[in-house]
Protein backbone atom coordinates (compact mmCIF):
# COMPACT_ATOMS: atom_id res chain seq x y z
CA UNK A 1 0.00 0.00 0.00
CA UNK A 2 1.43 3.36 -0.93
CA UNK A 3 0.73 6.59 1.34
CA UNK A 4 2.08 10.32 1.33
CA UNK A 5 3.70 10.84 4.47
CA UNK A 6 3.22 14.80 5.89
CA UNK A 7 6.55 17.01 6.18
CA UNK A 8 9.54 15.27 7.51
CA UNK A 9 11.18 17.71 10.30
CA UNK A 10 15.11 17.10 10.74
CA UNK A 11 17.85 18.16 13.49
CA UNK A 12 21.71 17.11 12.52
CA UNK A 13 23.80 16.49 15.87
CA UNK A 14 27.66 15.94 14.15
CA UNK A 15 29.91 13.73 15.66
CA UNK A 16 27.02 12.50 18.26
CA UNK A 17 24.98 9.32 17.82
CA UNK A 18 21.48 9.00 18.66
CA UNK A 19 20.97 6.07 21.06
CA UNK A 20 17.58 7.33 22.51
CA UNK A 21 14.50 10.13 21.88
CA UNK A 22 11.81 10.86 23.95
CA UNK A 23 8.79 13.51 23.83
CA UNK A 24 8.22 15.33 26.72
CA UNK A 25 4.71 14.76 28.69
CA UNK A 26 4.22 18.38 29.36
CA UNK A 27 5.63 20.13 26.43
CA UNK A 28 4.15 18.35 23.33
CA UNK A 29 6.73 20.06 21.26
CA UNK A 30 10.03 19.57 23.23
CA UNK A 31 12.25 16.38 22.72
CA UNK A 32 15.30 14.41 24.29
CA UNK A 33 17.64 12.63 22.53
CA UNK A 34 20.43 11.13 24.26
CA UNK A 35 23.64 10.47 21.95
CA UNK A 36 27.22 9.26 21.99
CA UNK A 37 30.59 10.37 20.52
CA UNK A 38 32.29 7.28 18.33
CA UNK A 39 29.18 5.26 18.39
CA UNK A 40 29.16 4.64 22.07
CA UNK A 41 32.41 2.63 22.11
CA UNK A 42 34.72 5.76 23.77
CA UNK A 43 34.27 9.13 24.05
CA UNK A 44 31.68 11.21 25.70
CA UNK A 45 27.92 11.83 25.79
CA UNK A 46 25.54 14.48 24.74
CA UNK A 47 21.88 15.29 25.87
CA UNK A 48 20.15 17.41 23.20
CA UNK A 49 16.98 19.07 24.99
CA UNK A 50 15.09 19.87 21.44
CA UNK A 51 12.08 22.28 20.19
CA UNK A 52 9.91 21.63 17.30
CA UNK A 53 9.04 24.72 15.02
CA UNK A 54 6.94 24.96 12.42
CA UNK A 55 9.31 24.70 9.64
CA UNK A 56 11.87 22.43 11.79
CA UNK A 57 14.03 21.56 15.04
CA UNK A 58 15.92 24.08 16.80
CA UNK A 59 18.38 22.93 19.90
CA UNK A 60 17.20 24.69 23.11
CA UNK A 61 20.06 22.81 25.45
CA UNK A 62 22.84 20.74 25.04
CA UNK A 63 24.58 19.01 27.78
CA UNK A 64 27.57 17.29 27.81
CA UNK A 65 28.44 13.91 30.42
CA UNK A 66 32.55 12.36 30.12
CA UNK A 67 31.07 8.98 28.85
CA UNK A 68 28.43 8.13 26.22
CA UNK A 69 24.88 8.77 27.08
CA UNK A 70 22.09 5.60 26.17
CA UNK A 71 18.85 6.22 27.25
CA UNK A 72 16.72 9.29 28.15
CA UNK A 73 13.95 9.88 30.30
CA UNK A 74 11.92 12.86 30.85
CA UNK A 75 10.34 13.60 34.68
CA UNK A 76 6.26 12.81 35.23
CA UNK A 77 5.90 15.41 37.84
CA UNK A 78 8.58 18.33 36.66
CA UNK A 79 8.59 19.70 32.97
CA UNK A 80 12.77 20.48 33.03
CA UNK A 81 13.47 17.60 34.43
CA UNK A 82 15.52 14.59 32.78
CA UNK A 83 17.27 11.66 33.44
CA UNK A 84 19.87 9.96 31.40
CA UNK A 85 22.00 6.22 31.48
CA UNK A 86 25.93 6.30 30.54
CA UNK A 87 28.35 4.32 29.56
CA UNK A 88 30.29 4.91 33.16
CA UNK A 89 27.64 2.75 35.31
CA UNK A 90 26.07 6.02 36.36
CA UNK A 91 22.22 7.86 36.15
CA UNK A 92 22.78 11.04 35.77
CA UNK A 93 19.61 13.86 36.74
CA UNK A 94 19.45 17.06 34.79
CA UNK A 95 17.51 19.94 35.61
CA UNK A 96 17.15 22.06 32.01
CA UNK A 97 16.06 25.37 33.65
CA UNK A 98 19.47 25.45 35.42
CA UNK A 99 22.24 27.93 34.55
CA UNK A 100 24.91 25.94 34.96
CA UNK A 101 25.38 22.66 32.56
CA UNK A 102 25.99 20.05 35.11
CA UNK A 103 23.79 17.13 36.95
CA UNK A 104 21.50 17.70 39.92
CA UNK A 105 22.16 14.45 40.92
CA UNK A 106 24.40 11.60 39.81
CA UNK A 107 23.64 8.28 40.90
CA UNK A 108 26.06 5.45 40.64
CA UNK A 109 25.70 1.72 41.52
CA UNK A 110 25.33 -0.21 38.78
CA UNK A 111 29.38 -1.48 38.12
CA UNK A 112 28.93 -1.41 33.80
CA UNK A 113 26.85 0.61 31.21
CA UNK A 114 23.49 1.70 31.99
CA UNK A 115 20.91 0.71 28.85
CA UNK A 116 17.97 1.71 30.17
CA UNK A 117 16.48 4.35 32.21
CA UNK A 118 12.00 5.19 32.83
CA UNK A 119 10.31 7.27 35.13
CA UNK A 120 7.01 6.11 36.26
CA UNK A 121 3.90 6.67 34.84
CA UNK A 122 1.42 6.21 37.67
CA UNK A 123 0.21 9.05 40.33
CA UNK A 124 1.04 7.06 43.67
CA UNK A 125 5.02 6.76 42.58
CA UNK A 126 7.66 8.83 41.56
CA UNK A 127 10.27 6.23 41.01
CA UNK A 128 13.18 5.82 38.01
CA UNK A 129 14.03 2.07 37.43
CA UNK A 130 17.38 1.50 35.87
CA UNK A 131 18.50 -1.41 33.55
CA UNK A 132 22.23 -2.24 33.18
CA UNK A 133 24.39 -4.47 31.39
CA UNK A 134 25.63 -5.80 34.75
CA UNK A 135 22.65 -7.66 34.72
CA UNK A 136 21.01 -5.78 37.51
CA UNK A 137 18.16 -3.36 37.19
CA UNK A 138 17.89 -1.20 40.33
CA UNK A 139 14.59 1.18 41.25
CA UNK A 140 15.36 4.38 42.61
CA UNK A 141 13.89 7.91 44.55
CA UNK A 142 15.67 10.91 43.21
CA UNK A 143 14.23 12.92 45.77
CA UNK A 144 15.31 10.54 48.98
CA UNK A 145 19.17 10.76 48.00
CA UNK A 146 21.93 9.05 46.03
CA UNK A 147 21.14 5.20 46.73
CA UNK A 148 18.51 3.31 45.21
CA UNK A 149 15.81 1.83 47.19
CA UNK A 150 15.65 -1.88 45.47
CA UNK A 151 18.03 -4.34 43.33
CA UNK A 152 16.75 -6.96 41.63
CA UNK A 153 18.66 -9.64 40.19
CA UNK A 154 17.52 -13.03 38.24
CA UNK A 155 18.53 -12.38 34.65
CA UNK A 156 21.08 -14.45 33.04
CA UNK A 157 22.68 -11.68 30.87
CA UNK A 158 22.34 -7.70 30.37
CA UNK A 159 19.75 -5.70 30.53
CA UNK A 160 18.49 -3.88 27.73
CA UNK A 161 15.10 -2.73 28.48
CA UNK A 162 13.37 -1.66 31.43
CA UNK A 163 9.82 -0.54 31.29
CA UNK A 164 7.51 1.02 34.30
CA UNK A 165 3.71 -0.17 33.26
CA UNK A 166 1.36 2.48 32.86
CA UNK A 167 -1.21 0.80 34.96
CA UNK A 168 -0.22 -1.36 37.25
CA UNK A 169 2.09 0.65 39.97
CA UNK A 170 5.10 -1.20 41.59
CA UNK A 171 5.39 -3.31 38.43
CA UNK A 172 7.88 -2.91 35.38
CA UNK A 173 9.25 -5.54 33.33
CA UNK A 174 12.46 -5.91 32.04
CA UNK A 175 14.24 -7.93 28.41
CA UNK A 176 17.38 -9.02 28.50
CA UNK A 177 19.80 -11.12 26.75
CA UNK A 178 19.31 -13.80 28.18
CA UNK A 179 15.95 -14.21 25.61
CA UNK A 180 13.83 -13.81 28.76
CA UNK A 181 11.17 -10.95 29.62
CA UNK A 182 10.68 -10.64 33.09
CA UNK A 183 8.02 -9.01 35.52
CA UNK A 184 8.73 -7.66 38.65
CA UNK A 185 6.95 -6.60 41.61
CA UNK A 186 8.67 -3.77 43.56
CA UNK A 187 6.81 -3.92 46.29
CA UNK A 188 7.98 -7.88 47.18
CA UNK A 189 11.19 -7.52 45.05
CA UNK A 190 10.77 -10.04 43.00
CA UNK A 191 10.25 -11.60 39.99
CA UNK A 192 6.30 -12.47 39.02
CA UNK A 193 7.06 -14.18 35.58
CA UNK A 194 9.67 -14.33 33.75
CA UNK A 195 9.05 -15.83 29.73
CA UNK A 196 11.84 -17.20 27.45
CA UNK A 197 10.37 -14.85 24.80
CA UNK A 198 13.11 -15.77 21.59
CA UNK A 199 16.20 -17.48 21.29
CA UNK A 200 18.21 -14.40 21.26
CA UNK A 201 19.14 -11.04 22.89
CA UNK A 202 16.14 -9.19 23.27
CA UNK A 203 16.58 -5.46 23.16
CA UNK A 204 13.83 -3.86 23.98
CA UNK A 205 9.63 -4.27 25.30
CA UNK A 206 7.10 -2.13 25.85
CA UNK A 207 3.81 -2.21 27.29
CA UNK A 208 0.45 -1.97 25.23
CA UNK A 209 -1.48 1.79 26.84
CA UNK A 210 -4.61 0.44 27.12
CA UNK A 211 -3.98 -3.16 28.28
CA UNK A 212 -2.08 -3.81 31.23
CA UNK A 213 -1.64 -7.31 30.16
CA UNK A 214 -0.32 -6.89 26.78
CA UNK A 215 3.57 -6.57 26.55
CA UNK A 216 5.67 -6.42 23.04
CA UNK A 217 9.03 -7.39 22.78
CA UNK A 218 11.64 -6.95 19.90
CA UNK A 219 15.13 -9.17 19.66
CA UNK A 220 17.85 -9.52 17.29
CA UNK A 221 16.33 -12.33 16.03
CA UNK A 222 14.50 -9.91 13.46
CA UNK A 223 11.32 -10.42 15.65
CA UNK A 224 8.45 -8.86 17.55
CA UNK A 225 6.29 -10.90 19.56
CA UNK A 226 3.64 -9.61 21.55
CA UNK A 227 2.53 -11.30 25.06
CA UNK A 228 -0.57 -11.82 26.88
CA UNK A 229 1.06 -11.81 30.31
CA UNK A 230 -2.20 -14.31 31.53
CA UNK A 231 -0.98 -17.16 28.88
CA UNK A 232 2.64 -16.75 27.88
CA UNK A 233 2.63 -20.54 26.36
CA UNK A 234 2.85 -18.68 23.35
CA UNK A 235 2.68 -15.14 21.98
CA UNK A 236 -0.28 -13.55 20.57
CA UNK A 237 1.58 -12.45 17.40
CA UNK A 238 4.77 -12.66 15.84
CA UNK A 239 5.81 -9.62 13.28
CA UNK A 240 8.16 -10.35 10.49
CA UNK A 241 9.87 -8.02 8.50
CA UNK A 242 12.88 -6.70 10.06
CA UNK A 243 15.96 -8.05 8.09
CA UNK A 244 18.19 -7.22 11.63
CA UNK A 245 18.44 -6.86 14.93
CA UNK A 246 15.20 -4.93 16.42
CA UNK A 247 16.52 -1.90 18.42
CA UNK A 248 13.56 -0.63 20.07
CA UNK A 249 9.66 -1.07 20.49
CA UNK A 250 6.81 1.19 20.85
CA UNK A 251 3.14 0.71 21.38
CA UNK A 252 1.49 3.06 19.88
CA UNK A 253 -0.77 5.85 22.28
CA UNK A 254 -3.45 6.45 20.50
CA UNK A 255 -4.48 2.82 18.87
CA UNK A 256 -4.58 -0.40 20.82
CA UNK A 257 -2.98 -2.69 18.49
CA UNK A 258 -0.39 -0.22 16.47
CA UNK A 259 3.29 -0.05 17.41
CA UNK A 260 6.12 0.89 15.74
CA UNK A 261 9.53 -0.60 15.51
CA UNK A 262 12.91 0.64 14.96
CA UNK A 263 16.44 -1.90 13.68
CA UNK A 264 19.47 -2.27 12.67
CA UNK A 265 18.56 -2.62 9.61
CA UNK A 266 17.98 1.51 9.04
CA UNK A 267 14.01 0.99 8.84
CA UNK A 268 11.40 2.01 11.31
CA UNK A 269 8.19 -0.11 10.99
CA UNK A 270 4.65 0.47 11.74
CA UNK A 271 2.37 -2.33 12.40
CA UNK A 272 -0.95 -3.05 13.61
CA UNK A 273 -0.94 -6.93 15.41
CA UNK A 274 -4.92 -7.69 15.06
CA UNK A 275 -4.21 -7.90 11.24
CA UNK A 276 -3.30 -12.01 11.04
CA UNK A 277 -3.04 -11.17 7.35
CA UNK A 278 -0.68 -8.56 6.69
CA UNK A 279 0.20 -6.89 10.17
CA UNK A 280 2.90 -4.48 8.28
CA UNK A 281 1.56 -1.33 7.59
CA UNK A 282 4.49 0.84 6.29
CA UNK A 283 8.13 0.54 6.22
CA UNK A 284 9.88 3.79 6.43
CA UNK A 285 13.81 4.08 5.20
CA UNK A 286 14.80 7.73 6.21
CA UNK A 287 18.35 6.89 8.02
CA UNK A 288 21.49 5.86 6.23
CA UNK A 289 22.51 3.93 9.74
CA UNK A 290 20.93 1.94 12.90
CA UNK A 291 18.19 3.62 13.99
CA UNK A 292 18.46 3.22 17.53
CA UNK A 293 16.17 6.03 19.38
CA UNK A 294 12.10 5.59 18.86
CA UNK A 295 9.09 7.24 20.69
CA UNK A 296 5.39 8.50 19.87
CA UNK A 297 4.18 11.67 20.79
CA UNK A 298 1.68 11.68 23.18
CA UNK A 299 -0.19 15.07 22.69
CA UNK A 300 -0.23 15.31 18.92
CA UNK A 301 -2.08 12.06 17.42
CA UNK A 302 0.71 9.54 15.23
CA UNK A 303 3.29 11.58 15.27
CA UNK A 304 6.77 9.69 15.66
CA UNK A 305 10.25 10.68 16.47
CA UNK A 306 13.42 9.03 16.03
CA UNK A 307 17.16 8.82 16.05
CA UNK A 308 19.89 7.53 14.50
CA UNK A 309 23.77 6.62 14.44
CA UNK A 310 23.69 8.97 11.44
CA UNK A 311 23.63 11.67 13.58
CA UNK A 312 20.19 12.76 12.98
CA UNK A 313 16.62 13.20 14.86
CA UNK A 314 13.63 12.68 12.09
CA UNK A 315 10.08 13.68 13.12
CA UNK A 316 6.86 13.05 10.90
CA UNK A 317 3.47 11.72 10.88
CA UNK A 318 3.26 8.00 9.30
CA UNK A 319 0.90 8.60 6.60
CA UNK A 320 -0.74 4.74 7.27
CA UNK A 321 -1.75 6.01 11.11
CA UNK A 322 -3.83 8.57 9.36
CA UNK A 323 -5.74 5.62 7.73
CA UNK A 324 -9.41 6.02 9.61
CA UNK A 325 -9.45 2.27 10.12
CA UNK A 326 -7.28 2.25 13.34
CA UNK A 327 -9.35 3.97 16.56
CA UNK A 328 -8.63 4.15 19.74
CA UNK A 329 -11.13 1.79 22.05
């Protein structure tokens, strides 16, 4: 099927590769994108704080950390504030309405990289869990000082992904690459289920908005498989189409069964899972390397951000979302 996608918005960050973007849930024009010098192997780390325009992006902050920067995460009770995962074990908490281009806090346990950093969604918490690749994820309170409050430990291998739930609060789950997705309870500290979801690393999940059950995860076996966490003897679809590793994995906030999927393999991929058919809905090839950073925004209806190791963030409305056929329940 052949649509016309609306204006394609682009910001160039040289000698910076994206790793992560995220749309800020206050400002439904501002973006993060975390990125690292030399691809993340050496060299330092850059958070871009971003503004769309109408014609384009303009940079409205950019902050600098001594080790590459991998995941972003913007605050769910203060508009400037940011988190970010580096390369040196560390979280670091930025505060973008102050002068002076250093971290609020920095908070260091985890003893290698830190993948993956989310703040939580729900009212009664306002917790960060951290994923690392020392195969610990750790939950923490910015506000009650430099240590984190909980460690959990179970996975075989690192983590790459870990994801508060919108719904259900004390609960995130977490992919590793190990080939297992795990659920975890924060208030027992443990693990509630843990699913050998592919053969392979898996490199990212997310969780479906509007069912706390549903969970999708994406691996470098080329796959996505979404999960009904209440029978994981097998997943409720598989999506083919990738020709690489799957770098990240977004449900979609606005329809139930749409997410969008970002690889290795310089593609991002929209697709709607309740079509047994032909789940793919549009391939878009915009990026001349990995695309590595993925979000949706969540005040403007299908529009998607990314990032790449080409040293760009791309911003545009998929033309298939604006297909009448997908509503939200």
């Amino acid at each position: 099927m052949v649509f016309f996608m609306q204006v394609m918005k682009a910001f160039k960050f040289p000698a910076r590769h994206g790793y992560a973007v995220e749309v800020s849930p206050f400002i439904p024009t501002r973006l993060a994108c975390a990125t690292s010098q030399y691809y993340g192997i050496t060299g330092c780390g850059t958070l871009l704080v971003l503004d769309q325009t109408e014609t384009g992006i303009s940079l409205v902050k950019s902050l600098d950390w001594n080790d590459g920067l991998f995941d972003v995460t913007w605050s769910e009770s203060n508009e400037h504030v940011l988190v970010t995962g580096g390369g040196d074990g560390s979280l670091q908490v930025w505060d973008t309405a102050n002068p002076q281009a250093r971290p609020l806090q920095v908070l260091k346990e985890h003893t290698q990289e830190v993948y993956s950093v989310d703040w939580s969604q729900t009212r009664e918490e306002n917790l960060l869990v951290s994923g690392s690749w020392d195969g610990t994820a750790k939950v923490w309170d910015p506000s009650c000082g430099a240590a984190s409050l909980c460690t959990f430990q179970g996975h075989q291998g690192v983590i790459y992904s870990t994801l508060w739930s919108p719904q259900i609060p004390g609960c995130f789950a977490s992919a590793s690459g190990d080939g297992t997705l795990r659920v975890w309870d924060v208030k027992t500290g443990r693990c509630q289920l843990a699913i050998p979801a592919h053969k392979g690393e898996i490199l990212s999940c997310d969780w479906c908005k509007y069912d706390q059950n549903v969970v999708v995860t994406g691996a470098v076996d080329s796959s996505l498989c979404v999960w009904d966490l209440r029978n994981v003897r097998e997943c409720l679809s598989r999506l083919l189409g990738h020709s690489y590793a799957i770098r990240r994995v977004k449900f979609s906030p606005f329809h139930q069964t749409v997410l969008a999927s970002c690889s290795y393999d310089f593609t991002v991929r929209l697709w709607d899972y309740s079509r047994r058919e032909q789940p793919l809905l549009e391939t878009l090839e915009h990026h001349s390397e990995f695309v590595c950073g993925l979000d949706f925004n969540l005040h403007i209806p299908n529009q998607v951000v990314d990032c790449s190791w080409d040293e760009t963030v791309k911003v545009y409305t998929a033309a298939c979302l604006a297909v009448p056929t997908h509503t939200a329940p």
